[in-house]
Protein backbone atom coordinates (compact mmCIF):
# COMPACT_ATOMS: atom_id res chain seq x y z
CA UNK A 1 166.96 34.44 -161.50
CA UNK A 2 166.77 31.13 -159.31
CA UNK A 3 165.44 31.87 -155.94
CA UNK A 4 167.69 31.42 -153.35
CA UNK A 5 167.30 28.13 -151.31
CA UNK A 6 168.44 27.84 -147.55
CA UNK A 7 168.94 25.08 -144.70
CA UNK A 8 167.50 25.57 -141.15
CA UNK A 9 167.65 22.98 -138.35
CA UNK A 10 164.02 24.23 -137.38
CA UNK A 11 160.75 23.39 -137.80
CA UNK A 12 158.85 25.57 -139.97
CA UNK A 13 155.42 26.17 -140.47
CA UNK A 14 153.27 28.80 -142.91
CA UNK A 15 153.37 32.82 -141.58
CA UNK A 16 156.02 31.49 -139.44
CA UNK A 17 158.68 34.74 -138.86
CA UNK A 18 162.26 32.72 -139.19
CA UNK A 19 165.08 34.33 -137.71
CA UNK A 20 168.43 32.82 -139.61
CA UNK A 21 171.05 32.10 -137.82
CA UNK A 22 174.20 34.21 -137.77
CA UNK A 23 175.77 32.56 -140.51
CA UNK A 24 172.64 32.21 -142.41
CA UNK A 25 172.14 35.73 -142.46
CA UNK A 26 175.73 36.18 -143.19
CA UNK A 27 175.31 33.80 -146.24
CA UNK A 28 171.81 35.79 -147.13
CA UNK A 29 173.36 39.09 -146.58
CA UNK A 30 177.22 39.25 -147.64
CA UNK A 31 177.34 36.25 -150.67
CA UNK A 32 173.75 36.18 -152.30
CA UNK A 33 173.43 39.88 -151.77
CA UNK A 34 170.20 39.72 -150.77
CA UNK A 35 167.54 42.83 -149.89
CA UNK A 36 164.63 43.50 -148.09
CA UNK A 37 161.49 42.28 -150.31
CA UNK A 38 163.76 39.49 -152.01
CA UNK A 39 162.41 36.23 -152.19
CA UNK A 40 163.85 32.92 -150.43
CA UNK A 41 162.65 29.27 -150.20
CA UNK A 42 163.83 27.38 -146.86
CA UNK A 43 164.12 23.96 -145.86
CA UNK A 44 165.01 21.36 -143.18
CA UNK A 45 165.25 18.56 -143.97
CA UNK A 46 161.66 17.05 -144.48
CA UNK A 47 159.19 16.70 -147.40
CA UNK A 48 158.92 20.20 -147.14
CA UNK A 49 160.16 23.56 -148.53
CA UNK A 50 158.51 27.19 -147.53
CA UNK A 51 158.61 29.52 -149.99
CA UNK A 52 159.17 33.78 -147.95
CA UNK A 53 160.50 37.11 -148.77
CA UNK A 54 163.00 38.76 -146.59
CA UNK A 55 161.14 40.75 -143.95
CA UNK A 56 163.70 42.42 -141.89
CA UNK A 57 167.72 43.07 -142.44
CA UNK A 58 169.99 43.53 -139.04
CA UNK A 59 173.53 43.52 -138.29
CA UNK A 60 173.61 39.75 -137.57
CA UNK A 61 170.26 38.57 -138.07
CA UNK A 62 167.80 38.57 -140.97
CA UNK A 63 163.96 37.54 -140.88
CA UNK A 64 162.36 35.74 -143.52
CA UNK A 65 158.39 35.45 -143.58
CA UNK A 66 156.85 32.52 -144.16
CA UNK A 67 154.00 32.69 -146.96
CA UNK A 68 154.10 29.56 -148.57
CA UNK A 69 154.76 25.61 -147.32
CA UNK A 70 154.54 23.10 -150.24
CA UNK A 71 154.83 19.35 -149.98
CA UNK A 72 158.08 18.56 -152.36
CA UNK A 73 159.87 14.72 -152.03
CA UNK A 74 162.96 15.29 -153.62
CA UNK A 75 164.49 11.84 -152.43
CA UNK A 76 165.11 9.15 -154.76
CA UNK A 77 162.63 5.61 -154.18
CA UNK A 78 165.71 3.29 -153.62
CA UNK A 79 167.81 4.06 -150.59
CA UNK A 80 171.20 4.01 -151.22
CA UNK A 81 174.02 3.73 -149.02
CA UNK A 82 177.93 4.36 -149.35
CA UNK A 83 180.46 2.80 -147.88
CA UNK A 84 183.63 4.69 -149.32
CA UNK A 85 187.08 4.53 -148.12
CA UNK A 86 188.67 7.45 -146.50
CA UNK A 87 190.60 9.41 -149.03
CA UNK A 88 192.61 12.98 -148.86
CA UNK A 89 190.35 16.06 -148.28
CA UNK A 90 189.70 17.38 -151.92
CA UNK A 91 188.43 14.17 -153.40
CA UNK A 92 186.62 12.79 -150.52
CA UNK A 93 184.83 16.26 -150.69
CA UNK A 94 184.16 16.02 -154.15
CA UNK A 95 182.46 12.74 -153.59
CA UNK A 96 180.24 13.39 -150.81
CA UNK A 97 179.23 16.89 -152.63
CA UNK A 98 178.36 14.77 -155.76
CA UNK A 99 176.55 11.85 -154.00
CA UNK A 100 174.99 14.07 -152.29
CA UNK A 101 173.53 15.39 -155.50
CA UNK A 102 172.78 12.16 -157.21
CA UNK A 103 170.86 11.09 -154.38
CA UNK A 104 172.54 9.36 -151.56
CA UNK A 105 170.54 8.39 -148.17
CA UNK A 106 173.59 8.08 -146.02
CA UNK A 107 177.43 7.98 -146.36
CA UNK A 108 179.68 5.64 -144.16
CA UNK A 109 183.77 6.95 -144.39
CA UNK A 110 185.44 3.48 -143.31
CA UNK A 111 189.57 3.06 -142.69
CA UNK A 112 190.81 0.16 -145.39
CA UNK A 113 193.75 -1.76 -145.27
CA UNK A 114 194.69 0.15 -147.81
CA UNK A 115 193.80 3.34 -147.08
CA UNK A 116 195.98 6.27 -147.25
CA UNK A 117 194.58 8.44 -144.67
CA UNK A 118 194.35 6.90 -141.00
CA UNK A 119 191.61 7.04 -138.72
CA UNK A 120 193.69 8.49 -135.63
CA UNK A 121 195.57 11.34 -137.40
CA UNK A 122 191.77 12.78 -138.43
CA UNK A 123 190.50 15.22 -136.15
CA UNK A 124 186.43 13.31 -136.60
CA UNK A 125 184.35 16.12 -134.99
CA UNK A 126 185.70 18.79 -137.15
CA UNK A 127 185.46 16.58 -140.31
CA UNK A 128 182.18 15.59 -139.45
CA UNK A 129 180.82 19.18 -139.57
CA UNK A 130 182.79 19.65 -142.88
CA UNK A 131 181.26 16.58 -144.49
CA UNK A 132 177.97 17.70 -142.89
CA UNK A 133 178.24 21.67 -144.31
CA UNK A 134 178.99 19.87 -147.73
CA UNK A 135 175.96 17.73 -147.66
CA UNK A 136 173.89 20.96 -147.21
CA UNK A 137 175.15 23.05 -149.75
CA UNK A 138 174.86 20.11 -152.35
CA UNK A 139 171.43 20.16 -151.18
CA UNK A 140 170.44 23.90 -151.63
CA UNK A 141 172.15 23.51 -155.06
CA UNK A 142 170.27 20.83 -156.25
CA UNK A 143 166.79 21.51 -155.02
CA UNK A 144 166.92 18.67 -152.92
CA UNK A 145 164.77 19.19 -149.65
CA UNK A 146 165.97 15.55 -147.29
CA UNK A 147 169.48 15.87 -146.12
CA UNK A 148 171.37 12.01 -146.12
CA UNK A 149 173.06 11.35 -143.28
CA UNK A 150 177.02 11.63 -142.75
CA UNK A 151 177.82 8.64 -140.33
CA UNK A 152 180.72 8.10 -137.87
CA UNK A 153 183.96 6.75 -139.58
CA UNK A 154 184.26 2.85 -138.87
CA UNK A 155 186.56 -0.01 -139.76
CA UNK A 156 186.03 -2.03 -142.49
CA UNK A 157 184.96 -5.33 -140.82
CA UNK A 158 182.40 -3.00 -138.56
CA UNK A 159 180.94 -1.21 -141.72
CA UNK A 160 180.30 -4.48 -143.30
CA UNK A 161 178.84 -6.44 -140.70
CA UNK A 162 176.23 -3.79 -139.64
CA UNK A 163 174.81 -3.22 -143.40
CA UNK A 164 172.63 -6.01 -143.11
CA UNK A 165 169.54 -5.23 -145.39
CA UNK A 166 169.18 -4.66 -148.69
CA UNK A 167 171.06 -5.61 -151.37
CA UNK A 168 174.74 -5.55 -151.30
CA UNK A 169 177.39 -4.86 -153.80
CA UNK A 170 181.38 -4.02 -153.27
CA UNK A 171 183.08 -2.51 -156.31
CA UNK A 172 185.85 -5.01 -157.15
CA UNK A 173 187.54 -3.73 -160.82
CA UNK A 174 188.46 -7.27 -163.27
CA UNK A 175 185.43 -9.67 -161.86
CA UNK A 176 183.46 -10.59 -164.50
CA UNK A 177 179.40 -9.31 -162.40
CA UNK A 178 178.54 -6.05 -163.46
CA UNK A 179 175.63 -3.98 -162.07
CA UNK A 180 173.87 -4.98 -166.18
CA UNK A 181 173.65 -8.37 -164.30
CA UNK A 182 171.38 -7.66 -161.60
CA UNK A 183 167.75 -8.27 -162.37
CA UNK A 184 166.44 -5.82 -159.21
CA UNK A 185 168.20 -4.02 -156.18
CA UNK A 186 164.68 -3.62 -154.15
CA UNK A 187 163.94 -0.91 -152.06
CA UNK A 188 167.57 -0.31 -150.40
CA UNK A 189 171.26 -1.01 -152.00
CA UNK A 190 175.01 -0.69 -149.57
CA UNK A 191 177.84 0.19 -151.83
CA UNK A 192 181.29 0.13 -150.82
CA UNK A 193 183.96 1.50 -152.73
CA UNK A 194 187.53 1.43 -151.66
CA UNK A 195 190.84 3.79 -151.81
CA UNK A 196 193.15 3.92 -154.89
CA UNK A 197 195.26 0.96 -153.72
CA UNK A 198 191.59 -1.06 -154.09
CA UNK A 199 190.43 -4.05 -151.47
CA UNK A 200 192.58 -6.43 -150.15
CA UNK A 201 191.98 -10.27 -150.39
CA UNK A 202 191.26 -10.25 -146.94
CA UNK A 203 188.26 -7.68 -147.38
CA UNK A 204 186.78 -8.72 -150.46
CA UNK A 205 186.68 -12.34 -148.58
CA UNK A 206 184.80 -10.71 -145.61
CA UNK A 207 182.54 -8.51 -147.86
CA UNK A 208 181.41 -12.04 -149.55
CA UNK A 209 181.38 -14.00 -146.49
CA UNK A 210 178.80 -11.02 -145.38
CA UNK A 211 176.66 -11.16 -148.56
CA UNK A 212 178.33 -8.80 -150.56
CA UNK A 213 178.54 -9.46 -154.40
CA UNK A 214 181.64 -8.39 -156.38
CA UNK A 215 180.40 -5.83 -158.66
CA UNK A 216 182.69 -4.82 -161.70
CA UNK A 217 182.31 -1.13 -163.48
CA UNK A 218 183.72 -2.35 -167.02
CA UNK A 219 187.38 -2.93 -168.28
CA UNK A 220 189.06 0.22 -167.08
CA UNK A 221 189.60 0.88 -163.67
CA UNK A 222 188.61 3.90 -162.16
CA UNK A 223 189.71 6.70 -159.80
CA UNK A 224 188.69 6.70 -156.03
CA UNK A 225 186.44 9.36 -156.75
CA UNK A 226 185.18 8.26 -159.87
CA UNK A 227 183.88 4.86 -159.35
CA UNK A 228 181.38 5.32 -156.46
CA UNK A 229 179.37 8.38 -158.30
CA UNK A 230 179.41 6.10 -161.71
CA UNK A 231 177.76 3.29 -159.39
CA UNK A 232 175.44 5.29 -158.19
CA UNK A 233 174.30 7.20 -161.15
CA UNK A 234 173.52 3.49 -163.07
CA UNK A 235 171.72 2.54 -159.74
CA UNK A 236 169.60 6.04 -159.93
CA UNK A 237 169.11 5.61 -163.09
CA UNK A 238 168.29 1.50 -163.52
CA UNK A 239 166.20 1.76 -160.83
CA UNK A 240 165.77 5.07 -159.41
CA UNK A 241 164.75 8.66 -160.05
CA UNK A 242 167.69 9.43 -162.49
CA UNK A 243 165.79 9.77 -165.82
């Protein structure tokens, strides 16, 4: 059996007594079925993961025991960020859940002209801490140990214009570039991917006025949720950690 892995916003350090928080120990307790003696690995966030056993089971709270920190960097060498258009709930979950996975460093929701969700009917604090609780339990899943980053949602034109580094690429189905074509990415790579109506002309003539190159992901044209994970799993694995 796979030992358990679990987020804390804490710092950690070896014979360290961690007391989860309530929903922690709810998650330890109630799902995973835990016991007393039962091994866990926690992390938060940094190169790090600590390796305990459950020490102590109370009504609200369990306490894991430290006995093990080892130095693990589960985050990919390029740093990759997405710039995806707002879509409804289920697929916009899906994609931050699988980006998450395939190695994202941070993930930009942006309002399109085309987009079929809007900006002021969103209630943004409470979909921030959705995105965010997805984020972490793609990360326990996976074995990753950094957590990307979930950013605030912005226009288009703002998104664009404040991805400066790095290289630059805006998925743009029928142009003839395709990600084959580019010799080397660097260190860092912005993707933006739009909603299922695609780009207008007016944003794919800001995104290249900006930088951007028109990226094409082969003759058939995929789904909103589709094309930004196959982008980013040829990026991990052209030049990445995706082997």
């Amino acid at each position: 059996m796979r030992v358990p892995r679990i987020f804390v916003s804490i710092d950690i350090k070896k014979d360290d007594c961690i007391n989860l928080e309530e929903a922690e120990s709810h998650y330890v307790t109630a799902v995973l079925r835990l016991k007393i003696k039962n091994e866990v690995i926690l992390f938060n966030g940094t190169d790090y993961e600590y390796h305990g056993y459950i020490e102590e089971i109370q009504k609200k709270s369990v306490f894991i025991s430290i006995k093990k920190q080892i130095k693990k960097n589960t985050d990919s060498p390029i740093k990759t960020r997405l710039l995806i258009a707002i879509s409804r709930s289920n697929r916009f979950d899906m994609i931050i859940q699988k980006a998450t996975e395939l190695g994202i460093s941070s993930i930009t929701p942006i309002e399109t002209d085309y987009s079929d969700i809007k900006i002021k009917k969103i209630n943004l604090s409470h979909k921030l801490n959705h995105w965010q609780k997805i984020m972490i339990n793609a990360c326990q899943q996976s074995g990753r140990n950094g957590l990307p980053t979930i950013k605030q949602i912005q226009s288009f034109s703002d998104a664009i214009t404040s991805n400066s580094s790095g290289k630059k690429i805006i998925l743009t189905p029928g142009c003839n570039k395709t990600l084959e074509s580019i010799d080397s990415v660097g260190k860092e790579i912005t993707i933006v991917s739009g909603p299922e109506g695609g780009f207008s002309e007016r944003e794919i003539t800001i995104a290249k006025e900006t930088g951007f190159d028109a990226i094409s992901l082969g003759p058939r044209i995929l789904r909103t949720e589709t094309a930004p994970l196959a982008a980013l799993s040829i990026i991990q694995s052209k030049w990445g950690d995706l082997t």
